[in-house]
N, C-alpha and C. Protein backbone atom coordinates (compact mmCIF):
# COMPACT_ATOMS: atom_id res chain seq x y z
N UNK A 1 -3.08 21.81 30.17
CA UNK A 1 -2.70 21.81 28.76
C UNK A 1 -1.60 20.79 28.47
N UNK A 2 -0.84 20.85 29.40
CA UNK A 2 0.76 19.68 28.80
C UNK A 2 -0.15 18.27 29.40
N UNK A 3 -1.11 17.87 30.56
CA UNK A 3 -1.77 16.75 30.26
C UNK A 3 -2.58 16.46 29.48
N UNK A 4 -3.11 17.19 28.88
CA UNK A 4 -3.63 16.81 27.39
C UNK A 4 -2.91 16.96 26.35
N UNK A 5 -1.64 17.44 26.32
CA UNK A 5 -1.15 17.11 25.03
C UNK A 5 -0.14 15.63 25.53
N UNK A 6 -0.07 15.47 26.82
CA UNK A 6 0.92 14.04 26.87
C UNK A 6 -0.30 12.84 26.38
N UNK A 7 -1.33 13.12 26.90
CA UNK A 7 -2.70 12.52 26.57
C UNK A 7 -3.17 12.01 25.39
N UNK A 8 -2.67 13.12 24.40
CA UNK A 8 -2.79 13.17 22.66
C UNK A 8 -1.46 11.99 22.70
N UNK A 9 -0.65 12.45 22.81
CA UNK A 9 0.59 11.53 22.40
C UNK A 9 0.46 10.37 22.59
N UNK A 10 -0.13 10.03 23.73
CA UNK A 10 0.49 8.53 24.22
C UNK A 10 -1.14 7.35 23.40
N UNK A 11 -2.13 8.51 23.19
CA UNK A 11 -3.22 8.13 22.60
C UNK A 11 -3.15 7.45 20.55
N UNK A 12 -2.15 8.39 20.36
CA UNK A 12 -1.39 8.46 18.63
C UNK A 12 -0.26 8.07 18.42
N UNK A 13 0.79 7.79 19.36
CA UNK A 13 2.00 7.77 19.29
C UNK A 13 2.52 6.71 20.50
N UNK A 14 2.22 6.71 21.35
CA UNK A 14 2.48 5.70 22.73
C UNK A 14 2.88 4.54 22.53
N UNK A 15 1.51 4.13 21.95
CA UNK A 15 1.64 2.45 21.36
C UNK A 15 1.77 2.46 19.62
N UNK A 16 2.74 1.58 19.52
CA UNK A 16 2.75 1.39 17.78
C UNK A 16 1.22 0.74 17.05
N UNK A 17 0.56 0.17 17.92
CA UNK A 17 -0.47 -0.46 17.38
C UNK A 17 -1.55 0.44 16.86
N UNK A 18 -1.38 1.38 18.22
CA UNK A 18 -2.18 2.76 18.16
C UNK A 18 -1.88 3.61 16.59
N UNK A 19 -0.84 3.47 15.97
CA UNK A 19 -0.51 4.24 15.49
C UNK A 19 -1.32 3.99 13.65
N UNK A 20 -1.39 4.77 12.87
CA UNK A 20 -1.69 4.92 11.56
C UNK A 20 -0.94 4.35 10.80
N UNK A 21 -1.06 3.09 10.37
CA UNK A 21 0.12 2.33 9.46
C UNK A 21 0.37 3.42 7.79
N UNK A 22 -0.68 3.92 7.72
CA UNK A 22 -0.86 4.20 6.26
C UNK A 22 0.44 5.44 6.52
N UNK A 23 0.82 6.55 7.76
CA UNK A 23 1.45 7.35 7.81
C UNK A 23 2.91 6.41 7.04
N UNK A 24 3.53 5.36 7.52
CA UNK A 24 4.42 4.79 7.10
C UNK A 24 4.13 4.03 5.87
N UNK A 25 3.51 3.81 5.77
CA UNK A 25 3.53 2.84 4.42
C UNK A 25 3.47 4.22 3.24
N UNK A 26 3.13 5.17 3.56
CA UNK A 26 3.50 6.34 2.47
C UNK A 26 4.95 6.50 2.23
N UNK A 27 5.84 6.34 3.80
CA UNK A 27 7.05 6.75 3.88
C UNK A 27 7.84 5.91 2.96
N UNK A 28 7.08 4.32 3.14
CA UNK A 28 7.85 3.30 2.38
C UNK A 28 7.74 3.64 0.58
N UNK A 29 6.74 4.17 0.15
CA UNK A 29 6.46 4.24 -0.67
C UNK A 29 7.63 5.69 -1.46
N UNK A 30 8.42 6.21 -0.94
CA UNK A 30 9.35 7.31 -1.21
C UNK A 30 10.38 6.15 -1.37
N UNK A 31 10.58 6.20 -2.85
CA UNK A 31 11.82 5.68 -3.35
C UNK A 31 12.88 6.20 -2.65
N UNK A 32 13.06 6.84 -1.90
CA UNK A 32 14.75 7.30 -1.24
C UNK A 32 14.66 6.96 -0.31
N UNK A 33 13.48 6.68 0.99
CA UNK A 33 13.51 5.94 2.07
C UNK A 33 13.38 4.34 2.17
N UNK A 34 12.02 4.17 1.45
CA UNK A 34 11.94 2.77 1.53
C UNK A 34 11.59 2.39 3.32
N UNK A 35 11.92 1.06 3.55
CA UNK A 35 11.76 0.49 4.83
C UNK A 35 13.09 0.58 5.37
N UNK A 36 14.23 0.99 4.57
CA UNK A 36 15.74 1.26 5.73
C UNK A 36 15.35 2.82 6.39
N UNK A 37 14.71 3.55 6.30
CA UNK A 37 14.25 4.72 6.64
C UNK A 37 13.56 4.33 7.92
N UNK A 38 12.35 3.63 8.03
CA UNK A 38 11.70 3.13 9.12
C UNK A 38 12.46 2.80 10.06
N UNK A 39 13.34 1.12 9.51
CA UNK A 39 14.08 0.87 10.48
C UNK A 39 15.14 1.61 10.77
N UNK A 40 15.73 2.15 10.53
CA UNK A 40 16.57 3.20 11.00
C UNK A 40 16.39 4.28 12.50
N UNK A 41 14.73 4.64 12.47
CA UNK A 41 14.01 5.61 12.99
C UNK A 41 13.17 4.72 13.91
N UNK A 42 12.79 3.55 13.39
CA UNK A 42 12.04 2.88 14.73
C UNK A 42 13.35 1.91 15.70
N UNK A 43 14.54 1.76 15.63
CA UNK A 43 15.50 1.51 16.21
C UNK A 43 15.79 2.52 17.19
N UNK A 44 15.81 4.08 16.82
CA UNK A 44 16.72 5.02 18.05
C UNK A 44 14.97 5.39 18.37
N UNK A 45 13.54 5.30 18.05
CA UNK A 45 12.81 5.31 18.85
C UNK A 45 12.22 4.22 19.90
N UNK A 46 12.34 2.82 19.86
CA UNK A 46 12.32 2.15 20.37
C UNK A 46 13.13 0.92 20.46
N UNK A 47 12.50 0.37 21.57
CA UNK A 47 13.43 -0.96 21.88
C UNK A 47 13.37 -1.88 20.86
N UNK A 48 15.02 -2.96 20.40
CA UNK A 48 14.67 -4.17 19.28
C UNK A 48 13.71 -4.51 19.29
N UNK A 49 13.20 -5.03 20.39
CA UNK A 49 11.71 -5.99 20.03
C UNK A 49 10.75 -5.18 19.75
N UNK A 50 10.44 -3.68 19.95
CA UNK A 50 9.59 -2.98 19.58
C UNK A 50 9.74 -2.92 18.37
N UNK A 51 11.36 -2.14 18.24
CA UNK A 51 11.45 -2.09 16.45
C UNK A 51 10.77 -2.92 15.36
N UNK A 52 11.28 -4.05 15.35
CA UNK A 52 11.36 -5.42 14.56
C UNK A 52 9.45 -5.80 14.96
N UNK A 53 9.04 -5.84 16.17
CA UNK A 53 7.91 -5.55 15.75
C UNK A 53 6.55 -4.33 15.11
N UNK A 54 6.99 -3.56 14.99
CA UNK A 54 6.43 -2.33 14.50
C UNK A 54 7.24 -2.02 12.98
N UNK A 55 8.15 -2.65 12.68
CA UNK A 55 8.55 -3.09 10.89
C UNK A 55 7.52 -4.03 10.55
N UNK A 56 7.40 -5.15 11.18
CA UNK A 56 6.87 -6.72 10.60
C UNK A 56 5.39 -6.07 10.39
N UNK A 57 4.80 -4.92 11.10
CA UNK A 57 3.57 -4.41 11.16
C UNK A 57 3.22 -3.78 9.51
N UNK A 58 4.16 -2.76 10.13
CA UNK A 58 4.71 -2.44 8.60
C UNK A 58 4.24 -3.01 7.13
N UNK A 59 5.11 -3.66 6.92
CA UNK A 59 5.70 -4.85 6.21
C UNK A 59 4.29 -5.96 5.98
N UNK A 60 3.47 -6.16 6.93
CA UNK A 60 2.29 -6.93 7.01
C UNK A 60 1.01 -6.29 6.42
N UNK A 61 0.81 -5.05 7.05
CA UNK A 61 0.03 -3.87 6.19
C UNK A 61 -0.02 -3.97 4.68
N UNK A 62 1.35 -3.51 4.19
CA UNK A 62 1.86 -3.60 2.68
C UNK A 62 1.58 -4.28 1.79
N UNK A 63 1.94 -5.42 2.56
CA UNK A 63 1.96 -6.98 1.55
C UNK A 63 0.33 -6.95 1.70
N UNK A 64 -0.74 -6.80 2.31
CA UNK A 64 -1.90 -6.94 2.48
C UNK A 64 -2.81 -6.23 1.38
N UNK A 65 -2.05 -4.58 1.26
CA UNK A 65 -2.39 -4.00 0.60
C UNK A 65 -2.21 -4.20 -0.87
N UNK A 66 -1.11 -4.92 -1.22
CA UNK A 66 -0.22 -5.41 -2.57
C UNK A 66 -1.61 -6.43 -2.88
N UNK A 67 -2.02 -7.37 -1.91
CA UNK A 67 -2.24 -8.63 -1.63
C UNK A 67 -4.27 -8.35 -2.76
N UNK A 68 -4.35 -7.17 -1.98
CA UNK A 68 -5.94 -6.74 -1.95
C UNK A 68 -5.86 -5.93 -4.37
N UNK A 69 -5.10 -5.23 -3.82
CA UNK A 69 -4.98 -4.54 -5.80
C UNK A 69 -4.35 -5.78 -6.03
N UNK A 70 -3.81 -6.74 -6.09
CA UNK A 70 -3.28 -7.68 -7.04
C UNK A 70 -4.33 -8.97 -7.51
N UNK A 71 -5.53 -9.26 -6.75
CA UNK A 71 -6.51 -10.19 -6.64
C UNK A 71 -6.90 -10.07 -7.40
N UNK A 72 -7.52 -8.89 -8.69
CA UNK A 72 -8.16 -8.78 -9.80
C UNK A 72 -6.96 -9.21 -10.83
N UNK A 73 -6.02 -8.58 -10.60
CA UNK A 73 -4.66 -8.73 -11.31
C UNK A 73 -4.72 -10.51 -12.12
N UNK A 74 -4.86 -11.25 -10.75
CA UNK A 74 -4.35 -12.61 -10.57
C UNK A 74 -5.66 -13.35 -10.99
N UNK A 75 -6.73 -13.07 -10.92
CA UNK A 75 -8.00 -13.62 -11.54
C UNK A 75 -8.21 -13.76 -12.93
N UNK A 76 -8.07 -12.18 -13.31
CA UNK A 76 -8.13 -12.22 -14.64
C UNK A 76 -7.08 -13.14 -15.72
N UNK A 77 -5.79 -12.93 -14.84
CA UNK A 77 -4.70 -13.63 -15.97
C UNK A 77 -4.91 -14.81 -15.32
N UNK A 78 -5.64 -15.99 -14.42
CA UNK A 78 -5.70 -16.81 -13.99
C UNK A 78 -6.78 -17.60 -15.30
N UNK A 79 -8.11 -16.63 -15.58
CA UNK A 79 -8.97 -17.29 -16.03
C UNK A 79 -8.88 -17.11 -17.66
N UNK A 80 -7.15 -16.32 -18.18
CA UNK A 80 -7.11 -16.20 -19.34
C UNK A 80 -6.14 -17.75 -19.58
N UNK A 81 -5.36 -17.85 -18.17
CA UNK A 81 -4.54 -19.48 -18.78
C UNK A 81 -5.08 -20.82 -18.46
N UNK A 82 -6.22 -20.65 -17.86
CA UNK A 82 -6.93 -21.76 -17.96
C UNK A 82 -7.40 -22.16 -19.00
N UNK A 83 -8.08 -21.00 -19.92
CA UNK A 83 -8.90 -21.21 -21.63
C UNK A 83 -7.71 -21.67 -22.14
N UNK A 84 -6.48 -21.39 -22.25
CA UNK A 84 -5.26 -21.47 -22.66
C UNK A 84 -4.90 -22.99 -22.90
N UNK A 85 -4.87 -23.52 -21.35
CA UNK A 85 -4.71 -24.83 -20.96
C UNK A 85 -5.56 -26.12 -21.65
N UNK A 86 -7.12 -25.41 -21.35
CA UNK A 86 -7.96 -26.25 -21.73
C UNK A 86 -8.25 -26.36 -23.23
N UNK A 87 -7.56 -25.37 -24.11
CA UNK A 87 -7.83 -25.82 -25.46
C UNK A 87 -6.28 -26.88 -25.55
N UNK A 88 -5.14 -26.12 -25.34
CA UNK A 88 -4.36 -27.30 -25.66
C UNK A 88 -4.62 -28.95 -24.55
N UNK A 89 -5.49 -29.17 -24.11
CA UNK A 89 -5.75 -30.49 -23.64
C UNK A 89 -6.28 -31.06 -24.29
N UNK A 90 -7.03 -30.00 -25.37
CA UNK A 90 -8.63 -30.35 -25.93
C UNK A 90 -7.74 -31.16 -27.29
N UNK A 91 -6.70 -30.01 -27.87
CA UNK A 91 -5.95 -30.95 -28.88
C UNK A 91 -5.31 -31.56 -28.82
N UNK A 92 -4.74 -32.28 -27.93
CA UNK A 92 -3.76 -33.37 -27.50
C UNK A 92 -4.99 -34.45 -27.48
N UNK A 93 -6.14 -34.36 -26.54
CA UNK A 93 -6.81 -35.33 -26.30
C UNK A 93 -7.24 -36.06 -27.83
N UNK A 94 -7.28 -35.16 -28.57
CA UNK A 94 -8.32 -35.16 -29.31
C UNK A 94 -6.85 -36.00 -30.56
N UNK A 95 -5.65 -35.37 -30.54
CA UNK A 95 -4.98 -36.45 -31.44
C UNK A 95 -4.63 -37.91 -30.84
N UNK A 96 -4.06 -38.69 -31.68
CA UNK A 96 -3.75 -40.28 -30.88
C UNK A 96 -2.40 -40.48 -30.67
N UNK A 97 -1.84 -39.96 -29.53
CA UNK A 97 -0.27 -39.92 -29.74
C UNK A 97 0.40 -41.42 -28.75
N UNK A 98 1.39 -42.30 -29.57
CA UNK A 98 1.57 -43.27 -28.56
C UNK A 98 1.99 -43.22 -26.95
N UNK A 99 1.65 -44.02 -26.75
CA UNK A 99 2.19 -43.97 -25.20
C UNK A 99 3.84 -43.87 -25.47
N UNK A 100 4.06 -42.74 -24.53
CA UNK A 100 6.07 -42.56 -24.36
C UNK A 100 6.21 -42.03 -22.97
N UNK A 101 6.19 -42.93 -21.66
CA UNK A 101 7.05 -42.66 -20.58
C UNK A 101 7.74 -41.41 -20.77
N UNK A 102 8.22 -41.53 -21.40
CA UNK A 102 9.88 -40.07 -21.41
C UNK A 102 8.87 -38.94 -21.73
N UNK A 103 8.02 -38.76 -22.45
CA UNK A 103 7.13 -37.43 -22.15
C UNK A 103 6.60 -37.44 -21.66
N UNK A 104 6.06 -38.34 -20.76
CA UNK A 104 4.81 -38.75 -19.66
C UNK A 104 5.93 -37.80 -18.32
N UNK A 105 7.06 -38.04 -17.97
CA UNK A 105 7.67 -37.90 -17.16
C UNK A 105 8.50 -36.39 -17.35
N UNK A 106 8.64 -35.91 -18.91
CA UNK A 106 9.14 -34.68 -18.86
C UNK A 106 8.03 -33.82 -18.44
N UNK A 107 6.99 -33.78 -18.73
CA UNK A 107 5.54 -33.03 -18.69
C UNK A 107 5.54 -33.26 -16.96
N UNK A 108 5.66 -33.77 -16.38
CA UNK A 108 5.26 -33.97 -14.92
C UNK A 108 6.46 -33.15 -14.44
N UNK A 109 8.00 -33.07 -15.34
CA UNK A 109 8.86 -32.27 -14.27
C UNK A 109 8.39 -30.39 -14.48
N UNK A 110 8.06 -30.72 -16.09
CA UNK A 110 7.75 -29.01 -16.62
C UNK A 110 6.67 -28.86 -15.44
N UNK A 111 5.66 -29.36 -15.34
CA UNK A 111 4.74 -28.89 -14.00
C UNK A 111 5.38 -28.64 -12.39
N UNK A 112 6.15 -29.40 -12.21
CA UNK A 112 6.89 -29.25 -10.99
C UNK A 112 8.12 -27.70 -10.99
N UNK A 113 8.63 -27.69 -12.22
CA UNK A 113 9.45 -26.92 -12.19
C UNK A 113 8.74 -25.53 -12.15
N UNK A 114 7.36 -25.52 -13.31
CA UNK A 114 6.58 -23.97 -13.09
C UNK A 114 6.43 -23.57 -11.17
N UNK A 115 6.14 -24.57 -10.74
CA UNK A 115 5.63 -24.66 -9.31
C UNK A 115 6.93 -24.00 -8.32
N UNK A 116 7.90 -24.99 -8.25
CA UNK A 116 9.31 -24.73 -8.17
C UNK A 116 9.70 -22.31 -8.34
N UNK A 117 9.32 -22.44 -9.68
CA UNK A 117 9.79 -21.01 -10.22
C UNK A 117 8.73 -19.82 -9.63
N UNK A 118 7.86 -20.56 -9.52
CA UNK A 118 6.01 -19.61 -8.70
C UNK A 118 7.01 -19.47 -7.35
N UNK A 119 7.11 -20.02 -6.81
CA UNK A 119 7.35 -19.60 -5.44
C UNK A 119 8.84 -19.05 -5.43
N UNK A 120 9.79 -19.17 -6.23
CA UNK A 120 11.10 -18.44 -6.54
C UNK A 120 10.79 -17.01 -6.77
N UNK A 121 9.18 -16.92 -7.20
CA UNK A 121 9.78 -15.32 -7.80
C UNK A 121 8.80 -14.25 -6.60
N UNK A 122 9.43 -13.65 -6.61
CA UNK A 122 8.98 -12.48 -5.96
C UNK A 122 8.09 -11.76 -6.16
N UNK A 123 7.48 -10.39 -5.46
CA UNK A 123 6.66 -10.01 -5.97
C UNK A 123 7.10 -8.67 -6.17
N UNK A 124 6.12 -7.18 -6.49
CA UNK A 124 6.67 -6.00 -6.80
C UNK A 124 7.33 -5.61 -5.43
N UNK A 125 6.38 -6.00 -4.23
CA UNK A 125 7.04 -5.22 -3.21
C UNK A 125 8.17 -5.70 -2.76
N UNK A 126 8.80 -6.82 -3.37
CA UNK A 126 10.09 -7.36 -2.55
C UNK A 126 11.47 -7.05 -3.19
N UNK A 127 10.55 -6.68 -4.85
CA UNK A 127 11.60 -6.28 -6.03
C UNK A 127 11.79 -4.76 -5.65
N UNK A 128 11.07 -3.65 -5.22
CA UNK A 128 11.38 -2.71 -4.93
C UNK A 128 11.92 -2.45 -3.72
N UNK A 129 11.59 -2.73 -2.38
CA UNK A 129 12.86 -3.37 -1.48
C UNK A 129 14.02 -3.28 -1.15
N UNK A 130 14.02 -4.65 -2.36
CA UNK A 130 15.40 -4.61 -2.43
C UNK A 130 16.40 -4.17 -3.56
N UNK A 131 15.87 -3.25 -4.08
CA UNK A 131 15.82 -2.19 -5.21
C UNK A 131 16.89 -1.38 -4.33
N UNK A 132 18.16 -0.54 -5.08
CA UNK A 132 18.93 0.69 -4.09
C UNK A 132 18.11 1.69 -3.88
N UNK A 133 18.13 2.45 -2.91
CA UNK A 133 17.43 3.62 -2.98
C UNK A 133 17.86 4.69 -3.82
N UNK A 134 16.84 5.46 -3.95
CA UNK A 134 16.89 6.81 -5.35
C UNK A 134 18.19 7.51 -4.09
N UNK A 135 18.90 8.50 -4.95
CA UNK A 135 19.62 9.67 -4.32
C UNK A 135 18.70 10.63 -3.64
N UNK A 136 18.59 10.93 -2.28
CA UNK A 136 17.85 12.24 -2.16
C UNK A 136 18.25 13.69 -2.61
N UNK A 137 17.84 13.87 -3.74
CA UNK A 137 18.59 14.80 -4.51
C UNK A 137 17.28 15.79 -4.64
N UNK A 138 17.48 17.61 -4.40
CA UNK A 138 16.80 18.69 -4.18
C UNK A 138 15.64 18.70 -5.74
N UNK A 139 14.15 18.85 -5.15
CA UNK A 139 13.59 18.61 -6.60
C UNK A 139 13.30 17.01 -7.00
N UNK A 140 13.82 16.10 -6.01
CA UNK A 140 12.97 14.99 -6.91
C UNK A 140 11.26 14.92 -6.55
N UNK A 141 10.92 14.19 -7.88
CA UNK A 141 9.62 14.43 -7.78
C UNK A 141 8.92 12.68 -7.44
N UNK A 142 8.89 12.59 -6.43
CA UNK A 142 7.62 11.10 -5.85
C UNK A 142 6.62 10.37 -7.19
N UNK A 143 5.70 11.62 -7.68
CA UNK A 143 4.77 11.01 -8.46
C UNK A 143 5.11 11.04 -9.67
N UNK A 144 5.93 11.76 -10.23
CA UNK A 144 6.44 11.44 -11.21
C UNK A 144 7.74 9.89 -11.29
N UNK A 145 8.28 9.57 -10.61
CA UNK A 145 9.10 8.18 -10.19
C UNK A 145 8.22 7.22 -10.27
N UNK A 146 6.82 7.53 -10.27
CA UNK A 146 5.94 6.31 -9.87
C UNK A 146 5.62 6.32 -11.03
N UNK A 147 5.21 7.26 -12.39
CA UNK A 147 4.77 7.03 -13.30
C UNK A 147 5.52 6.24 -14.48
N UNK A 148 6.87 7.05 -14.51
CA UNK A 148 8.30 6.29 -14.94
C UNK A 148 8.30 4.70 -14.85
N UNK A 149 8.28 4.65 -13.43
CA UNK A 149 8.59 3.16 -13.41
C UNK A 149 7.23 1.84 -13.09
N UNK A 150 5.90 3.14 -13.66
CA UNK A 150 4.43 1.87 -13.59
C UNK A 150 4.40 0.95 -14.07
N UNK A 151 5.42 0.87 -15.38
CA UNK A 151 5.53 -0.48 -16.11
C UNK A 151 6.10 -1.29 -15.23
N UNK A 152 7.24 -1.20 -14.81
CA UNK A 152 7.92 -1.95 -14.55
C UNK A 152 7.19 -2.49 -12.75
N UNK A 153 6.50 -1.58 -12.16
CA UNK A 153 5.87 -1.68 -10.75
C UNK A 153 4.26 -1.78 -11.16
N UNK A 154 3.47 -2.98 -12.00
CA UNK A 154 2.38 -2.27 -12.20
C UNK A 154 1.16 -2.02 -11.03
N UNK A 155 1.20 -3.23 -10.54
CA UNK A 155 0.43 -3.52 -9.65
C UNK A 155 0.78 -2.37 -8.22
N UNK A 156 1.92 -2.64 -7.71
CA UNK A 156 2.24 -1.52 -6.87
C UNK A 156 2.74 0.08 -7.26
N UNK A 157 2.17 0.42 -7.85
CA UNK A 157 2.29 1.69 -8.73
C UNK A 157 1.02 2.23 -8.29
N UNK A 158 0.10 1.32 -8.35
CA UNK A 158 -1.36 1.44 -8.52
C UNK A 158 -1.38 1.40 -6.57
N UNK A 159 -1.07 0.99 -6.12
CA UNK A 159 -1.38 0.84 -4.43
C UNK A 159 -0.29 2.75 -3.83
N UNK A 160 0.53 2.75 -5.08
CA UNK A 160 1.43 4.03 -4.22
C UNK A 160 0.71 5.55 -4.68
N UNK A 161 -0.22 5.37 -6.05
CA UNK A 161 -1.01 6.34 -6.27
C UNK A 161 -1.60 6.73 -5.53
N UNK A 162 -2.78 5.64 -4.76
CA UNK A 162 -3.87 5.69 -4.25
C UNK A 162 -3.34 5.91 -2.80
N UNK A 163 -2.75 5.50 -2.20
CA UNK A 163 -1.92 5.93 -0.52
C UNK A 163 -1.57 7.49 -0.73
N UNK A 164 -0.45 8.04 -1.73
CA UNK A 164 -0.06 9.33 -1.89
C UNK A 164 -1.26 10.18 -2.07
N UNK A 165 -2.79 9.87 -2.18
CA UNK A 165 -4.00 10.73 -2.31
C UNK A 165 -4.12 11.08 -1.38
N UNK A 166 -3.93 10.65 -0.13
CA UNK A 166 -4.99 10.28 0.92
C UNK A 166 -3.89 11.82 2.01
N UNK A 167 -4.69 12.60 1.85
CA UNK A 167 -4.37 14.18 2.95
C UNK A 167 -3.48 13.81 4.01
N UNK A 168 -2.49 13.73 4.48
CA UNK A 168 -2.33 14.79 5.63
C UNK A 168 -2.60 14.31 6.93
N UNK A 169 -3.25 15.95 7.00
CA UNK A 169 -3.88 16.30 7.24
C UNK A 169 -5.52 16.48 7.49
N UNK A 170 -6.36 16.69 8.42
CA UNK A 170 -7.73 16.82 8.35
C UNK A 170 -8.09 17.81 8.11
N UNK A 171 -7.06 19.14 8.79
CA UNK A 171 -7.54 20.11 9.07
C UNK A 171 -8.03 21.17 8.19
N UNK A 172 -7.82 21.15 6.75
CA UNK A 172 -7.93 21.67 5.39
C UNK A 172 -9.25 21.59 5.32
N UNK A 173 -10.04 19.84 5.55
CA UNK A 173 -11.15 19.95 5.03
C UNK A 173 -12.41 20.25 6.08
N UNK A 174 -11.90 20.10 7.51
CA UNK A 174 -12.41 20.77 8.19
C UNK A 174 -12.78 21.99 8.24
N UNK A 175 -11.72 22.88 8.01
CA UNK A 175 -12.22 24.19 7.90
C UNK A 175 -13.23 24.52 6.84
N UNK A 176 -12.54 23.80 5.72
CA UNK A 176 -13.50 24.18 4.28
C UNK A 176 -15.11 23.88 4.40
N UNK A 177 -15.13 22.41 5.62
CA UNK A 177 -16.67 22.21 5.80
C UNK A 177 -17.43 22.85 6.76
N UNK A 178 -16.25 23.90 7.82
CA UNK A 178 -17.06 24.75 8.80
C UNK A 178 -17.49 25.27 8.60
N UNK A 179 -18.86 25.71 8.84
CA UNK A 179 -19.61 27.13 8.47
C UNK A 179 -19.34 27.95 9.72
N UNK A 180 -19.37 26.95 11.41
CA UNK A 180 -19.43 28.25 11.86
C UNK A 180 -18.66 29.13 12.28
N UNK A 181 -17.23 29.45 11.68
CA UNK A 181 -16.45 30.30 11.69
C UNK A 181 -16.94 31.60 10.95
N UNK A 182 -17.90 31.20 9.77
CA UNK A 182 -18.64 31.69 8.76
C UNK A 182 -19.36 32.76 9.39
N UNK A 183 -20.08 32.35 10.16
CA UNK A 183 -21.69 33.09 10.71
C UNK A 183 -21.09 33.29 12.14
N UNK A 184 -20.03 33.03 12.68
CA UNK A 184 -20.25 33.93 14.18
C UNK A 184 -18.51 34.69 13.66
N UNK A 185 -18.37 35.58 13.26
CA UNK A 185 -16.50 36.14 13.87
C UNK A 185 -16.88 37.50 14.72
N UNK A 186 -15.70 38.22 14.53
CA UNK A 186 -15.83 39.76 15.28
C UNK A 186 -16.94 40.42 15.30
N UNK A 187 -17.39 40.62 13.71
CA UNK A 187 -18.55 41.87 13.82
C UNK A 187 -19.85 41.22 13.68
N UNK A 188 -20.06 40.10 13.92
CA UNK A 188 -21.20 39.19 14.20
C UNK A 188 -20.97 38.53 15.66
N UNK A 189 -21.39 38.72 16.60
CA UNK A 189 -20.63 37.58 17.82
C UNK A 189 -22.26 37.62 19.00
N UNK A 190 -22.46 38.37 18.68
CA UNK A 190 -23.79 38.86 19.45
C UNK A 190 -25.22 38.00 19.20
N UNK A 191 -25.36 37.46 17.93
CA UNK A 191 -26.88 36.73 17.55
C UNK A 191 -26.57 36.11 18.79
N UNK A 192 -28.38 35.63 18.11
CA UNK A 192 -29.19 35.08 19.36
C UNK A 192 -28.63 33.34 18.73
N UNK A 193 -28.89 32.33 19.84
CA UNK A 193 -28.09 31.00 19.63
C UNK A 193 -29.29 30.18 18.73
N UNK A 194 -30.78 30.58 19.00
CA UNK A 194 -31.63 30.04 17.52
C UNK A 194 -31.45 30.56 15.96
N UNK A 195 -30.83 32.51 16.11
CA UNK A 195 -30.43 32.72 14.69
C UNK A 195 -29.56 32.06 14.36
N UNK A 196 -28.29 32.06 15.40
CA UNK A 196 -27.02 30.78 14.24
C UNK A 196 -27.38 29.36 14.39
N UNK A 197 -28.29 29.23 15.01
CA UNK A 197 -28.59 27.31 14.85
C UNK A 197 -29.36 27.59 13.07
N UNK A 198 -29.88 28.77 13.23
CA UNK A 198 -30.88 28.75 11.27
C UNK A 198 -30.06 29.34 10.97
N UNK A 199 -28.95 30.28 10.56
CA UNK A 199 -28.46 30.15 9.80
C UNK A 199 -27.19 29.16 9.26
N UNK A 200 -26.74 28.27 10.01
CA UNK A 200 -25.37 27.17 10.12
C UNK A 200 -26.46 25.91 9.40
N UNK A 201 -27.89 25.87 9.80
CA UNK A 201 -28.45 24.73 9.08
C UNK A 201 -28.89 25.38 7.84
N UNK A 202 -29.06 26.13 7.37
CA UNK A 202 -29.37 26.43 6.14
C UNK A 202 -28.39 26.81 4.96
């Protein structure tokens, strides 16, 4: 029995790779822990280089997940500023404005500078981050924090819903899908092994 439960462990828990990213990326997702919670806990469980690699895991997961709900995000408002773009080209082209260097050259920095500010800004998961953490105070409520602040988190609001769904646990729906706890207990234990094969399939 204790080699199969060291067995279980080192099978779920042993190796970080082994392990269920989504268990942590829920954790990250608790405004009062965040990722100083992790690192905190993967420091006195393992060695620096383990730590720092089993954060970056972390941390890589996340952004992936941010990466995957934000793609529709970024399409749609992609293919609303292109129409955007292409009508004001359409009326510039279309008036006769003289040649002027000095707007030839401001227009080339306004493009450089949008470019410049794209990669300055951050995204939700780096703004929440480095966001303070909530007080752990008795009674706060997780899904309600997420609804509060969806405006302001939209995209990752939407990735902390859908993670906070996800059970647990198995063992709830296991039982609920066993039947044969159903058809064999105490005062049934005796059938024959073709009656409970017909009654568990039926």
């Amino acid at each position: 029995m204790a080699q199969s439960m060291k067995e279980k462990y080192e099978k779920y828990w042993g190796d970080i790779e082994n392990i269920n990213l989504m268990m942590f990326i829920a954790v990250v997702f608790d405004p009062r822990y965040k990722m100083k919670y992790l690192k905190y806990w993967f420091n006195k469980w393992y060695s620096k280089e383990k730590a720092g690699f089993a954060l970056k895991l972390v941390r890589d997961a996340l952004d992936k997940l941010y990466a995957h709900y934000a793609k529709g995000t970024e399409l749609s408002s992609a293919s609303g500023n292109g129409q955007a773009t292409n009508v004001g080209s359409s009326i510039e082209s279309s008036a006769s404005f003289p040649y002027d260097p000095w707007k030839i050259a401001s227009h080339e920095f306004d493009e450089h500078r949008a470019t410049e500010d794209d990669k300055e800004c951050t995204t939700d998961v780096d703004k929440y981050l480095n966001e303070a953490s909530e007080k752990n105070r008795e009674g706060f409520d997780i899904l309600a924090w997420w609804k509060v602040n969806s405006t302001r988190y939209v995209i990752l609001s939407k990735v902390a819903r859908d993670v906070m769904a996800i059970p647990v646990s198995i063992v709830a729906s296991e039982s609920a899908f066993s039947t044969g706890g159903h058809v064999l207990d105490p005062f049934r234990s005796s059938l024959a092994p073709k009656t409970v094969e017909a009654l568990i399939c039926a």
